[in-house]
C-alpha atoms as a PDB file:
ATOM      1  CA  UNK A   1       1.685 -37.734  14.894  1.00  0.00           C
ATOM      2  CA  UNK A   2       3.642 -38.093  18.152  1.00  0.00           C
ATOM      3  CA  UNK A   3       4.306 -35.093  20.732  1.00  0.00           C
ATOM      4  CA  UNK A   4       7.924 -34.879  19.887  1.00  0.00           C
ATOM      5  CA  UNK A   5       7.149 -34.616  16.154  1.00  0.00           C
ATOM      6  CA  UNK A   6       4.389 -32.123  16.377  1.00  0.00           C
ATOM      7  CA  UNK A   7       6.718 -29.740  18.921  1.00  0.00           C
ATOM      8  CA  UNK A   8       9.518 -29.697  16.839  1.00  0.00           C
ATOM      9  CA  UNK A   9       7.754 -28.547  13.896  1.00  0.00           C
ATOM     10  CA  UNK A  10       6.330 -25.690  15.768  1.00  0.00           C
ATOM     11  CA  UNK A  11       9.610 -25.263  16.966  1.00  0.00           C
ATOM     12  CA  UNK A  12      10.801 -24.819  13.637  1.00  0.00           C
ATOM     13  CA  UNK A  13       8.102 -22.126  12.717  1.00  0.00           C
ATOM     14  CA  UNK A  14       9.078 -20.878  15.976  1.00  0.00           C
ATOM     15  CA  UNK A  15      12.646 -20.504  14.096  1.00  0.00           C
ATOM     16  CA  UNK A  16      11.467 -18.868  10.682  1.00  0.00           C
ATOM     17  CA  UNK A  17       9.751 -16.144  12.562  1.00  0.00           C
ATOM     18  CA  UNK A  18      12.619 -15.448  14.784  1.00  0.00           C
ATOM     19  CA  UNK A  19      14.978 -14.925  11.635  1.00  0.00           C
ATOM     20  CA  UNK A  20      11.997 -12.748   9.492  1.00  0.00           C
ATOM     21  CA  UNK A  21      11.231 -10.567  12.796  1.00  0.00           C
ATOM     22  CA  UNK A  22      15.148  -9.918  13.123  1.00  0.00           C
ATOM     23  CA  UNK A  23      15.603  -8.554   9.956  1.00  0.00           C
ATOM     24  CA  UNK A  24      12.354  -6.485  10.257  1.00  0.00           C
ATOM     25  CA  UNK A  25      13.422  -5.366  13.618  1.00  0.00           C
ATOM     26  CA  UNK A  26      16.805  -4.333  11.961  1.00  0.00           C
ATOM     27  CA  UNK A  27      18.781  -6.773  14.123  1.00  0.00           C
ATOM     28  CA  UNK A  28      17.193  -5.630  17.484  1.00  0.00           C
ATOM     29  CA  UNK A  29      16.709  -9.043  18.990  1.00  0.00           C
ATOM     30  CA  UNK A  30      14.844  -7.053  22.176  1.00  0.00           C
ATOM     31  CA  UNK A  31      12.498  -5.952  19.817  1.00  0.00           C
ATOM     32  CA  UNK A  32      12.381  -9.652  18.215  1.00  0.00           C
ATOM     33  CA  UNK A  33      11.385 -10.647  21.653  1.00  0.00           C
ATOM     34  CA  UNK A  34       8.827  -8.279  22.142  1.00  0.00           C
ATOM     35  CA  UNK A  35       7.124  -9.061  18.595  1.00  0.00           C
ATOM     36  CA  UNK A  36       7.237 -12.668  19.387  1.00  0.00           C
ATOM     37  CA  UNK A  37       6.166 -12.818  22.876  1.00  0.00           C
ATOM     38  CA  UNK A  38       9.036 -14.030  24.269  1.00  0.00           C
ATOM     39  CA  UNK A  39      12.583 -13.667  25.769  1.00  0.00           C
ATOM     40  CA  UNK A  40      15.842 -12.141  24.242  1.00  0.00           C
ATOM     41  CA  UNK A  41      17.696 -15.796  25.100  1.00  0.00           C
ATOM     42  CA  UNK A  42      14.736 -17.553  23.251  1.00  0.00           C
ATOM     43  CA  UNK A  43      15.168 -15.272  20.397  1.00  0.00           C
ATOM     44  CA  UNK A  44      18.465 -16.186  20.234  1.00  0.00           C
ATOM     45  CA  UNK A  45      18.198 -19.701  20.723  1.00  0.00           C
ATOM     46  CA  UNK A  46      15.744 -20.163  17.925  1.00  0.00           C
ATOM     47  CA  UNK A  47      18.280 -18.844  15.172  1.00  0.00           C
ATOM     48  CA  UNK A  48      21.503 -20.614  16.587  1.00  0.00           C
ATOM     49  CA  UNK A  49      19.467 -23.784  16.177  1.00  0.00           C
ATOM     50  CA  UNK A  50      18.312 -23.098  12.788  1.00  0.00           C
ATOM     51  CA  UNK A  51      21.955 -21.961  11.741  1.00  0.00           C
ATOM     52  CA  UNK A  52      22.750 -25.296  13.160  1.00  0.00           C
ATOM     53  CA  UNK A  53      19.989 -27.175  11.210  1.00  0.00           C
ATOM     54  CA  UNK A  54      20.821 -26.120   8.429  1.00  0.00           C
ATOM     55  CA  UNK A  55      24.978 -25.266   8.403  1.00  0.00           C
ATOM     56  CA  UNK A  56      25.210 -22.197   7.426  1.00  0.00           C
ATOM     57  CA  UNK A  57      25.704 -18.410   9.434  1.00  0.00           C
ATOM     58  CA  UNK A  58      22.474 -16.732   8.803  1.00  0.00           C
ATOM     59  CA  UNK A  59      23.651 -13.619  10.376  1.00  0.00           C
ATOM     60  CA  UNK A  60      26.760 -11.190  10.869  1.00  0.00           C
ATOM     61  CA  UNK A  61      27.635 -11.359  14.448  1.00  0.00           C
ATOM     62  CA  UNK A  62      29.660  -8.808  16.266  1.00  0.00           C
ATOM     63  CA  UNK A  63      30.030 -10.495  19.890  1.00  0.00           C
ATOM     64  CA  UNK A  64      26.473 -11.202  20.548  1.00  0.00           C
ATOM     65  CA  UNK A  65      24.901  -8.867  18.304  1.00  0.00           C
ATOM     66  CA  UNK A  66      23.765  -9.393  15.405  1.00  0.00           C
ATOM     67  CA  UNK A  67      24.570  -6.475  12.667  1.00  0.00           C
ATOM     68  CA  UNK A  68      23.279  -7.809   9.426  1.00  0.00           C
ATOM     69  CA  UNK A  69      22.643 -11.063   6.961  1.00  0.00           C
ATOM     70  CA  UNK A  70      25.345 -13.096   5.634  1.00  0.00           C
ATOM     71  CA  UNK A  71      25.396 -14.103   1.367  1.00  0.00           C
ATOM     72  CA  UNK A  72      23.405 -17.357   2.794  1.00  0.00           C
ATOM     73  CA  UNK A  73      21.455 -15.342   4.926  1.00  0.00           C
ATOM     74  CA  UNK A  74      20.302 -13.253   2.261  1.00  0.00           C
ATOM     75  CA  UNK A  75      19.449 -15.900   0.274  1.00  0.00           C
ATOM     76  CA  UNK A  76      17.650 -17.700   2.866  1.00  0.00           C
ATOM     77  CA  UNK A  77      15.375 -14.707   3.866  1.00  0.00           C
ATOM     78  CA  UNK A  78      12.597 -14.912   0.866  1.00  0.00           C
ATOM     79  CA  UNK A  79      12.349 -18.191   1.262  1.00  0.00           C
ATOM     80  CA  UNK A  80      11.308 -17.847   5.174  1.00  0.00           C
ATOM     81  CA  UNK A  81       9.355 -14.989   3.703  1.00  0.00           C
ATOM     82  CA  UNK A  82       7.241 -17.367   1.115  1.00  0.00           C
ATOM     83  CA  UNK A  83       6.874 -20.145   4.112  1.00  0.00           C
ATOM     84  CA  UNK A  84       5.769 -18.225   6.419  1.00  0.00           C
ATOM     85  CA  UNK A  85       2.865 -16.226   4.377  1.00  0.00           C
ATOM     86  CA  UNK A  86       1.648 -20.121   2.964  1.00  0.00           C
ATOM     87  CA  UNK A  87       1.463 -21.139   6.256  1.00  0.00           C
ATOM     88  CA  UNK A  88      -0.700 -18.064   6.854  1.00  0.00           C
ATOM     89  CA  UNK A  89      -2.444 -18.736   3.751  1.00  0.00           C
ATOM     90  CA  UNK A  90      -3.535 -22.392   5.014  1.00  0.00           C
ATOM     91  CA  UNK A  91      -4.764 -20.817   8.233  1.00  0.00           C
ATOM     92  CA  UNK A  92      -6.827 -18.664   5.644  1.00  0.00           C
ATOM     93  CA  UNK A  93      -8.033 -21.725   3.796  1.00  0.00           C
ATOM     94  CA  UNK A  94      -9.271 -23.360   7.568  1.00  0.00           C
ATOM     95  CA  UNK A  95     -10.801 -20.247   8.142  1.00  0.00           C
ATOM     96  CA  UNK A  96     -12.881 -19.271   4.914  1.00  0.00           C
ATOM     97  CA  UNK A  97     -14.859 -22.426   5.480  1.00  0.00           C
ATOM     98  CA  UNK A  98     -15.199 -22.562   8.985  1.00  0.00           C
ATOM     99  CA  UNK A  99     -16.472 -19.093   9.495  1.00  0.00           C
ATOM    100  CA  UNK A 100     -17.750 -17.639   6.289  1.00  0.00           C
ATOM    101  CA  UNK A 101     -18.793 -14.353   7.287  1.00  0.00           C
ATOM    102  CA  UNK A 102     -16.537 -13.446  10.141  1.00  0.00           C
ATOM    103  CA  UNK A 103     -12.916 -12.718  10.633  1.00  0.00           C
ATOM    104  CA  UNK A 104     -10.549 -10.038   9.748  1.00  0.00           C
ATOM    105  CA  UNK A 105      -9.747  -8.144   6.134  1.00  0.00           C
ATOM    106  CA  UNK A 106      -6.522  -5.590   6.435  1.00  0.00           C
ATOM    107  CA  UNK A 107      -6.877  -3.021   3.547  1.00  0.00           C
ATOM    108  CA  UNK A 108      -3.318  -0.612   2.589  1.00  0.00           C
ATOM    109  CA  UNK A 109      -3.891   2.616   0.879  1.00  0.00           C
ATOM    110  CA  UNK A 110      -2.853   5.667   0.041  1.00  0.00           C
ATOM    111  CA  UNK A 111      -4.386   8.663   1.658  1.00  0.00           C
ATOM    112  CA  UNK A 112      -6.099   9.875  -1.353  1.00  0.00           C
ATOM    113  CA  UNK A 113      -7.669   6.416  -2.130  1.00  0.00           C
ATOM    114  CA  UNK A 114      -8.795   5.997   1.797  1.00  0.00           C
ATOM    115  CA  UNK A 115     -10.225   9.724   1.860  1.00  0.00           C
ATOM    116  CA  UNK A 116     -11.945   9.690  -1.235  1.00  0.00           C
ATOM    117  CA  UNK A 117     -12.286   6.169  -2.582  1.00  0.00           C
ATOM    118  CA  UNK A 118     -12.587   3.969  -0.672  1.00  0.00           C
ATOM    119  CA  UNK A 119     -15.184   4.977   2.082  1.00  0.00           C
ATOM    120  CA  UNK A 120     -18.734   4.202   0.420  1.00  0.00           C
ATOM    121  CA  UNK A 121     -16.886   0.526  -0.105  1.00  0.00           C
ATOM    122  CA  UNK A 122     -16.086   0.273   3.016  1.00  0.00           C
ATOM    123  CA  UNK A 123     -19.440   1.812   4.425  1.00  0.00           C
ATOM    124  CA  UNK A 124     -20.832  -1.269   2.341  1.00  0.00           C
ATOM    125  CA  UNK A 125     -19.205  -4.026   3.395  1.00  0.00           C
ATOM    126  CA  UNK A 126     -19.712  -3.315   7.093  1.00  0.00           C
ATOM    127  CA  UNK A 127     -23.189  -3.638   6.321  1.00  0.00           C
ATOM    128  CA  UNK A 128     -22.803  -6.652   4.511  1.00  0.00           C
ATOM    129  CA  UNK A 129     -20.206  -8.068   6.863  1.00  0.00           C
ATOM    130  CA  UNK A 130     -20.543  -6.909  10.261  1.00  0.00           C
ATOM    131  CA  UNK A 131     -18.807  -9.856  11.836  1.00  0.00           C
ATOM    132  CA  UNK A 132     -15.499  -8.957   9.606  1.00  0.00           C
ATOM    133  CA  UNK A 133     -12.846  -6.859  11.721  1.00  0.00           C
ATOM    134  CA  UNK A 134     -11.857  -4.366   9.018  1.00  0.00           C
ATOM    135  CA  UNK A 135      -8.615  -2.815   9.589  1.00  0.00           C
ATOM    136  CA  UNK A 136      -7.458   0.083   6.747  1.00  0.00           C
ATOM    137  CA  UNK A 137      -3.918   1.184   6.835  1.00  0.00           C
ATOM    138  CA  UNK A 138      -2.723   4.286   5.001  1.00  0.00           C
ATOM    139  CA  UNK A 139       0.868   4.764   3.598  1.00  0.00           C
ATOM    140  CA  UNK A 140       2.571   5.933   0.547  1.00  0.00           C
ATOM    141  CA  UNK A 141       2.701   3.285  -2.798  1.00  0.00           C
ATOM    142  CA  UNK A 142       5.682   1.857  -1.737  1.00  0.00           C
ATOM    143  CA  UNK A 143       4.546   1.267   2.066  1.00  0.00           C
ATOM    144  CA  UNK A 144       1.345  -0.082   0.277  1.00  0.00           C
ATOM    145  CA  UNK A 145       3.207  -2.448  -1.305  1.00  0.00           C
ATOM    146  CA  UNK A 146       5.684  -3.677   1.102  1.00  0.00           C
ATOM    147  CA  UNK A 147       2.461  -4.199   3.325  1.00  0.00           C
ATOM    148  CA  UNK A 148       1.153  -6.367   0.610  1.00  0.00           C
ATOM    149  CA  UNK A 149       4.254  -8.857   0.344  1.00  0.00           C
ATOM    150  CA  UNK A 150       4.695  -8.715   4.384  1.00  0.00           C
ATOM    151  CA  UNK A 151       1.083 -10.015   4.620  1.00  0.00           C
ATOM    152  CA  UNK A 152       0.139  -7.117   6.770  1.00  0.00           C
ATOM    153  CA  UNK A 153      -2.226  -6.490   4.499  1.00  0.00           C
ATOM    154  CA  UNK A 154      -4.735  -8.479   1.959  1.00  0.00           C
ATOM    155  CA  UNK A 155      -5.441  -5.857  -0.515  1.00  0.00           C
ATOM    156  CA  UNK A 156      -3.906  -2.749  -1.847  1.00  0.00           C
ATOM    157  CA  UNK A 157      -4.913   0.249  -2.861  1.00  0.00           C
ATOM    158  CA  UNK A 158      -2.859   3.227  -5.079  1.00  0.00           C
ATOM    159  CA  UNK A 159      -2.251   4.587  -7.998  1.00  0.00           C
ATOM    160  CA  UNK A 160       1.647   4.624  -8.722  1.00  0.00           C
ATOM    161  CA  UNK A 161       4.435   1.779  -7.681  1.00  0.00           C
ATOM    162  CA  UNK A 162       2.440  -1.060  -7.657  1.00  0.00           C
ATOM    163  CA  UNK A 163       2.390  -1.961 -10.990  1.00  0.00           C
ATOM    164  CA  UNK A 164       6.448  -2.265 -10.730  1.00  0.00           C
ATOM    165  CA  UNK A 165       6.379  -5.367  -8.057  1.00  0.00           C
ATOM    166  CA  UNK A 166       6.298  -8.439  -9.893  1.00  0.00           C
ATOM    167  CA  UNK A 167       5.320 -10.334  -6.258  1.00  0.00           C
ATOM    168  CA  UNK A 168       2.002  -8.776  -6.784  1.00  0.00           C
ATOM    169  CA  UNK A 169      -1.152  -9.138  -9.142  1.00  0.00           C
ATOM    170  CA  UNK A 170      -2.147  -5.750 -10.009  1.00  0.00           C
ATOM    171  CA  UNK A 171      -5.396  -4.987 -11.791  1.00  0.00           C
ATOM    172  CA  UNK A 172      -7.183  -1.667 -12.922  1.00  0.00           C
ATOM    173  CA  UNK A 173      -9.649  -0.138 -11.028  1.00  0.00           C
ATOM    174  CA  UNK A 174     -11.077   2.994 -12.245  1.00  0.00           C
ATOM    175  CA  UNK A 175      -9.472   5.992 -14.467  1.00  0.00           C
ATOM    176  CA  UNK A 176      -9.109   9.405 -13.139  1.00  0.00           C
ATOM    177  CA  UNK A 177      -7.650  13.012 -14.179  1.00  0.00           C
ATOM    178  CA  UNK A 178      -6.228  16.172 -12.606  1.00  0.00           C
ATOM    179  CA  UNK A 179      -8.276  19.398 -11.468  1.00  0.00           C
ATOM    180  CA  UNK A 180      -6.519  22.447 -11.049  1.00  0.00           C
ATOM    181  CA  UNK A 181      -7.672  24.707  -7.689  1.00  0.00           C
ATOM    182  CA  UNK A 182      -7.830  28.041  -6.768  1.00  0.00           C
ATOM    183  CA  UNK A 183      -9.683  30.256  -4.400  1.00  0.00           C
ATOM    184  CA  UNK A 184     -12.511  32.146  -5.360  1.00  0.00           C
ATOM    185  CA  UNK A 185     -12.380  35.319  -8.033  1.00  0.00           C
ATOM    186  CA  UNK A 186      -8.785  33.874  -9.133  1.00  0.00           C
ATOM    187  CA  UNK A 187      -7.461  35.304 -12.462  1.00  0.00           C
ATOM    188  CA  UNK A 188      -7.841  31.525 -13.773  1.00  0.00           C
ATOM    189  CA  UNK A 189     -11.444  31.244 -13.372  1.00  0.00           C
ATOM    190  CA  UNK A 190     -11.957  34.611 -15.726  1.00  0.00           C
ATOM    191  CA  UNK A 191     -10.737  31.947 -18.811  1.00  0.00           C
ATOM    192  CA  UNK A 192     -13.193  31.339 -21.303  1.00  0.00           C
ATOM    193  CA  UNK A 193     -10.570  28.761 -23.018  1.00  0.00           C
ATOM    194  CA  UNK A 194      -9.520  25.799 -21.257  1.00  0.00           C
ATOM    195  CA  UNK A 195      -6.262  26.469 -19.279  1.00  0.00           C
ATOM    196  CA  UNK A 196      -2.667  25.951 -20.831  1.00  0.00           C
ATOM    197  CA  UNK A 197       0.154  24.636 -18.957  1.00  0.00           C
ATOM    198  CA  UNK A 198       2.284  28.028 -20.130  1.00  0.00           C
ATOM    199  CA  UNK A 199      -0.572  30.126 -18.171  1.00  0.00           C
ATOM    200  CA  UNK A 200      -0.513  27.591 -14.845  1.00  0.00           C
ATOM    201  CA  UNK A 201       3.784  28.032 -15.133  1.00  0.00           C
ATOM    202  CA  UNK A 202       3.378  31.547 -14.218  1.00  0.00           C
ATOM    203  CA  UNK A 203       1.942  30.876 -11.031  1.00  0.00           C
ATOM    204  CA  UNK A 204       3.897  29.020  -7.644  1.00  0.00           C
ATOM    205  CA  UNK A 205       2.507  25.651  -7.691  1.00  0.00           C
ATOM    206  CA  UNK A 206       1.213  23.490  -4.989  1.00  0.00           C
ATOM    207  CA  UNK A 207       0.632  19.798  -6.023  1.00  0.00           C
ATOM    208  CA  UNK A 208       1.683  16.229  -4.897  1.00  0.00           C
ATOM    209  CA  UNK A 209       4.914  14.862  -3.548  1.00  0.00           C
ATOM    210  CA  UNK A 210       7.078  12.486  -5.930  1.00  0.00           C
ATOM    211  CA  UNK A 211       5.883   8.674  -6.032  1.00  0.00           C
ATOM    212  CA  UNK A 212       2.280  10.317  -4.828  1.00  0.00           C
ATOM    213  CA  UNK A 213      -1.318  10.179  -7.086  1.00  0.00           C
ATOM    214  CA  UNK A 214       0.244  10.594 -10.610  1.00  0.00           C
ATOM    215  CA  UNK A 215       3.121  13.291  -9.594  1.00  0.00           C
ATOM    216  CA  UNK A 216       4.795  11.742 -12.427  1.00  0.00           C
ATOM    217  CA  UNK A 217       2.375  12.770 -15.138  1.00  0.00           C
ATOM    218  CA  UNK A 218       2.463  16.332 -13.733  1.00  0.00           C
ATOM    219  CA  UNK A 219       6.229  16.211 -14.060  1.00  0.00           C
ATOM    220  CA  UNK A 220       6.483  14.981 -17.734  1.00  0.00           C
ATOM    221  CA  UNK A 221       3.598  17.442 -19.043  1.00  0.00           C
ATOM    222  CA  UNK A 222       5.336  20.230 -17.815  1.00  0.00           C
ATOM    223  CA  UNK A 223       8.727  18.528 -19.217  1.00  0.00           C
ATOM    224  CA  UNK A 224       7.564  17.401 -22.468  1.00  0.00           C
ATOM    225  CA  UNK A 225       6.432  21.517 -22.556  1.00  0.00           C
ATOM    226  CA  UNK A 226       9.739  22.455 -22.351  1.00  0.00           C
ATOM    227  CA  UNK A 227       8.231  24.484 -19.047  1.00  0.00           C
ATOM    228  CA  UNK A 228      10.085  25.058 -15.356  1.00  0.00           C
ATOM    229  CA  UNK A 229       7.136  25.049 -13.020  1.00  0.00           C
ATOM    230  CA  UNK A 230       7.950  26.522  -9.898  1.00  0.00           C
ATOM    231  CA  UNK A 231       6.613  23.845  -7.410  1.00  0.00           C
ATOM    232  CA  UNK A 232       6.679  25.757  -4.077  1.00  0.00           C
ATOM    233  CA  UNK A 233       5.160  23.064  -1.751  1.00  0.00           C
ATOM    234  CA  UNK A 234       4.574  19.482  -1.694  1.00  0.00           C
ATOM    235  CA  UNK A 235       2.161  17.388  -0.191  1.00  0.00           C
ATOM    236  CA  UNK A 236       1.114  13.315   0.831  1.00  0.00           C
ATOM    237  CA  UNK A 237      -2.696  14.063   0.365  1.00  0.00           C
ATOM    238  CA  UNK A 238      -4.825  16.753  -1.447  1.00  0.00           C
ATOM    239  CA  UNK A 239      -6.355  18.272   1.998  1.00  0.00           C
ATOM    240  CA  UNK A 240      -2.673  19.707   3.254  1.00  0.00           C
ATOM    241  CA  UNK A 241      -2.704  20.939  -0.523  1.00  0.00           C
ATOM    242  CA  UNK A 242      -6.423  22.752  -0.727  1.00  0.00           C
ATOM    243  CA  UNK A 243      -5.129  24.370   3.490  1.00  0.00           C
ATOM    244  CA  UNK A 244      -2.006  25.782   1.657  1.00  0.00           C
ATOM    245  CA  UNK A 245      -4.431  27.105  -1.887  1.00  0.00           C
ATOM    246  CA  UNK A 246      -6.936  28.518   0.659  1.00  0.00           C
ATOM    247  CA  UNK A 247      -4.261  30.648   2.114  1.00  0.00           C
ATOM    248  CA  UNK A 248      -3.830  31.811  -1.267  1.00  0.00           C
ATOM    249  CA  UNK A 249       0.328  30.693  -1.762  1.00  0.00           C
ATOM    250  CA  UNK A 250      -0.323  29.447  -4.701  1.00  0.00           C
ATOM    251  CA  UNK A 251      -2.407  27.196  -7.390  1.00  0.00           C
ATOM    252  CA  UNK A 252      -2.936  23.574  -6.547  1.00  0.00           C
ATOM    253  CA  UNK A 253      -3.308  20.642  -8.688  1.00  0.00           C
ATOM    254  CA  UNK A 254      -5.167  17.381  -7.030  1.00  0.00           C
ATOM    255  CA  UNK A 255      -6.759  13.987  -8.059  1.00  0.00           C
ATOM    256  CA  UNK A 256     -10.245  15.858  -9.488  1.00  0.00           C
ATOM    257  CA  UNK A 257     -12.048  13.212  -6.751  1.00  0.00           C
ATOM    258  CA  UNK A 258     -10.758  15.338  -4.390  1.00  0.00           C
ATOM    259  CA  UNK A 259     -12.965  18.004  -5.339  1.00  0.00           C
ATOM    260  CA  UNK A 260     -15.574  15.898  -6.176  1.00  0.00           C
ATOM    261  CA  UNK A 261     -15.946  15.158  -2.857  1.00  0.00           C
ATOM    262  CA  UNK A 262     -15.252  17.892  -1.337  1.00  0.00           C
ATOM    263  CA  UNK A 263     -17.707  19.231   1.361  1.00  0.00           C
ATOM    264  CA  UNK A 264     -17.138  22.743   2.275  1.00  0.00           C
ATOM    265  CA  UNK A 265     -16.687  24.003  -1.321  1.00  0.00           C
ATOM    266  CA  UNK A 266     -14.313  26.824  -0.224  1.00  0.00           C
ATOM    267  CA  UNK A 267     -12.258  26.493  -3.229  1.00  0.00           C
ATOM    268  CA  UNK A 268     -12.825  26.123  -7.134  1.00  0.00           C
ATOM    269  CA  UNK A 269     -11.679  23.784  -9.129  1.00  0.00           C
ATOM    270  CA  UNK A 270     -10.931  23.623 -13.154  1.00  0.00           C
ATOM    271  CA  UNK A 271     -10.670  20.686 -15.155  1.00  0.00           C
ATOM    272  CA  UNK A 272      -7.343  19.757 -16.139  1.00  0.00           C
ATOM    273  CA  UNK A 273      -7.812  16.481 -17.861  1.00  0.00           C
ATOM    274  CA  UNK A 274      -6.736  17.795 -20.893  1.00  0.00           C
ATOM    275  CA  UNK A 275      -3.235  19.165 -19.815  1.00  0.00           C
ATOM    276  CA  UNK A 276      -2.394  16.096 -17.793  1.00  0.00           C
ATOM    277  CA  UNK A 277      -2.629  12.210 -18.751  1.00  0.00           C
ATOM    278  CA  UNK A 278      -5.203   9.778 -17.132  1.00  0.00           C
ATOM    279  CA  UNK A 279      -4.282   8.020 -14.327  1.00  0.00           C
ATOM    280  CA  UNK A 280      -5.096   4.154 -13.558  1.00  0.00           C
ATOM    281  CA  UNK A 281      -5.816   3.779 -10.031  1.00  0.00           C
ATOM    282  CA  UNK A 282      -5.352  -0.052  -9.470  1.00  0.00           C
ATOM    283  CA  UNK A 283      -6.054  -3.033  -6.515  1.00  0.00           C
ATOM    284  CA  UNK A 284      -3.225  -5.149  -5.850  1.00  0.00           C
ATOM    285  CA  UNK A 285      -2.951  -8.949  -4.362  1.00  0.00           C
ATOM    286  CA  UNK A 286      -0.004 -10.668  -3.687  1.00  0.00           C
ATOM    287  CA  UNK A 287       1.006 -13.860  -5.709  1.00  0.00           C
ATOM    288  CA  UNK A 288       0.179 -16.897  -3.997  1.00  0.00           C
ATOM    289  CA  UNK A 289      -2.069 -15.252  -1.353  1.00  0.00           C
ATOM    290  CA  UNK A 290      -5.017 -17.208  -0.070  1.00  0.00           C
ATOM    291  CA  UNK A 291      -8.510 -14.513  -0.076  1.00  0.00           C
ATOM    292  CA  UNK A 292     -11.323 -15.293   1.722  1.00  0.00           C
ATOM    293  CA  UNK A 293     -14.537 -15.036   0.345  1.00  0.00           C
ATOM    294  CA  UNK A 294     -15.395 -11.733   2.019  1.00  0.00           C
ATOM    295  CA  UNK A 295     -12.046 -10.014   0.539  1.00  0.00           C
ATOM    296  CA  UNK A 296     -13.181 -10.701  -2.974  1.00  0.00           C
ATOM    297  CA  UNK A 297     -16.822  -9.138  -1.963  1.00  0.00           C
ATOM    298  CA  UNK A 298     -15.083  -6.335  -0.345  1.00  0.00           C
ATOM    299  CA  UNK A 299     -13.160  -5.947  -4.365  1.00  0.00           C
ATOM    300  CA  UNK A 300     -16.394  -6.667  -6.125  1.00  0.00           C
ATOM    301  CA  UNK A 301     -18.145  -3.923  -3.978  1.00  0.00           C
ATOM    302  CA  UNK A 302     -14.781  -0.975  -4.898  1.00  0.00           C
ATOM    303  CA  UNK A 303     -14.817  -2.014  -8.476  1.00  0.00           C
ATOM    304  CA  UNK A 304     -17.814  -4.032  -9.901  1.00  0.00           C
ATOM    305  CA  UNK A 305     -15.792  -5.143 -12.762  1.00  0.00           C
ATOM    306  CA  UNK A 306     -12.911  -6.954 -10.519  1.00  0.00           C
ATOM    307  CA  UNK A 307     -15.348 -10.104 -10.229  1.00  0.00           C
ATOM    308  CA  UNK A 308     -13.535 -13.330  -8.075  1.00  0.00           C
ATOM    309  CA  UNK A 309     -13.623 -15.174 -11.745  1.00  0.00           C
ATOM    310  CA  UNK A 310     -11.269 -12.236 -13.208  1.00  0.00           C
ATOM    311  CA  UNK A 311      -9.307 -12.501 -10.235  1.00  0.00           C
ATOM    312  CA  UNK A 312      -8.910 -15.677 -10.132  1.00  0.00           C
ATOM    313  CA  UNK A 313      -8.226 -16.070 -13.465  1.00  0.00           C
ATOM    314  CA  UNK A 314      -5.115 -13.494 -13.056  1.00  0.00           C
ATOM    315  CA  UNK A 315      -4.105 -15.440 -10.637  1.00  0.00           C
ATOM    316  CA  UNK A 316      -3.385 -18.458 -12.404  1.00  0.00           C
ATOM    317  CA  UNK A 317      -1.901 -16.960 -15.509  1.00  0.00           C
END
């Protein structure tokens, strides 16, 4: 392969990541430039020759700005997407056999699943992988996926959403139900009969935001009930909800691993896996992705049953 051939295939890479980071940088080619590690002009010159490559407008233009994606554009875009994460995946391939037990595993998750979860995995792998860079991000489901199908991230981690993105493999992890909490002496804990939803209606509730660690089942128990419950605060994670309980505004309900787990035992907790249905917390991969060894350890080590042959075997359904 000559010099000239080898540069201008680069140079077309070059050109694919010019046009993804625009669109990620919402059309803010400084930004492109600073992503990229280059200048504005080289930004620029990357997608006019592309455009011209190929003879079509990727891009709106207003002047010399670029304001949005043309019908070709848009239809170009997840097709740069696909290229550009299978070139990454190749690198992937390279690397899984040159250096087995070193390099770098990006985990997404929601808060609950990183807080509670996730960390005896993770305390696990480190000790069975030192050499692997191991970089969690937290988000909500959605960010969790988008991460996913960006390639920022290998795995995923959540409970709702990702079971709606048919880019992704998603498989179940582990089952879990609700706990209602209150603070110590509460009227609640004088029950000697499990707790109805009618009785937790009468009091202000304190519980998950929409989209967040099966909201929805809360939602459509109440619902189905034909009950109003008067949601008075809303939380990303069960620790802002057990702060607001504490100060007694009102009952919480939480992922029951949150109180599993929790460490200063200030507040009580009562099962509410019978007013609630079970949740299915599961691990998602996107289609197509290359794993190294060490991310399917890292799966096998968060849930024993998610063995490489069961992934694998998803994979190429």
């Amino acid at each position: 392969m000559g010099a000239t051939s080898l540069k201008s295939r680069l140079m077309n890479f070059q050109q694919l990541r010019s046009v993804r980071e625009a669109v990620r940088c919402h059309f803010n080619l400084t930004e492109v430039a600073t992503m990229l590690h280059t200048s504005q002009p080289g930004v620029s010159r990357q997608i006019r020759e592309l455009e011209e490559e190929l003879g079509i407008e990727v891009f709106v233009r207003n002047g010399k700005r670029l304001t949005g994606l043309t019908p070709p554009g848009v239809t170009l875009l997840p097709i740069v997407e696909k290229i550009l994460l299978d070139v990454e995946s190749l690198r992937r391939v390279g690397e899984d056999f040159s250096t087995e037990l070193s390099g770098k595993l990006s985990v997404a998750a929601t808060h609950s699943q990183a807080r509670y979860a996730l960390p005896h995995a993770v305390k696990d792998f480190r000790q069975l992988f030192p050499q692997v860079s191991l970089h969690l991000h937290q988000g909500s489901p959605r960010q969790v996926a988008e991460m996913l199908l960006s390639g920022e991230a290998d795995i995923g981690v959540a409970t709702e959403a990702l079971a709606h993105y048919p880019q992704l493999i998603t498989l179940p992890c582990y089952r879990w139900t609700h706990s209602v909490v209150v603070p110590p002496g509460h009227a609640l804990l004088q029950q000697t009969e499990p707790i109805t939803l009618a009785q937790l209606a009468q009091y202000p509730i304190i519980t998950y935001e929409q989209g967040y660690t099966g909201r929805s089942h809360i939602d459509e128990a109440f619902a189905q009930a034909g009950l109003q419950p008067d949601v008075v605060l809303t939380a990303m994670d069960a620790d802002v909800i057990k702060t607001y309980v504490e100060l007694e505004m009102g009952v919480g309900i939480v992922a029951s691993i949150a109180m599993e787990n929790d460490r200063e035992g200030q507040l009580k907790a009562i099962d509410a896996g019978h007013l609630f249905e079970i949740n299915q917390t599961r691990l998602a991969i996107r289609r197509g992705a290359w794993l190294r060894g060490f991310a399917y350890r890292f799966i096998e080590i968060f849930a024993p049953s998610l063995t490489r042959a069961e992934i694998e075997k998803e994979i190429d359904l």
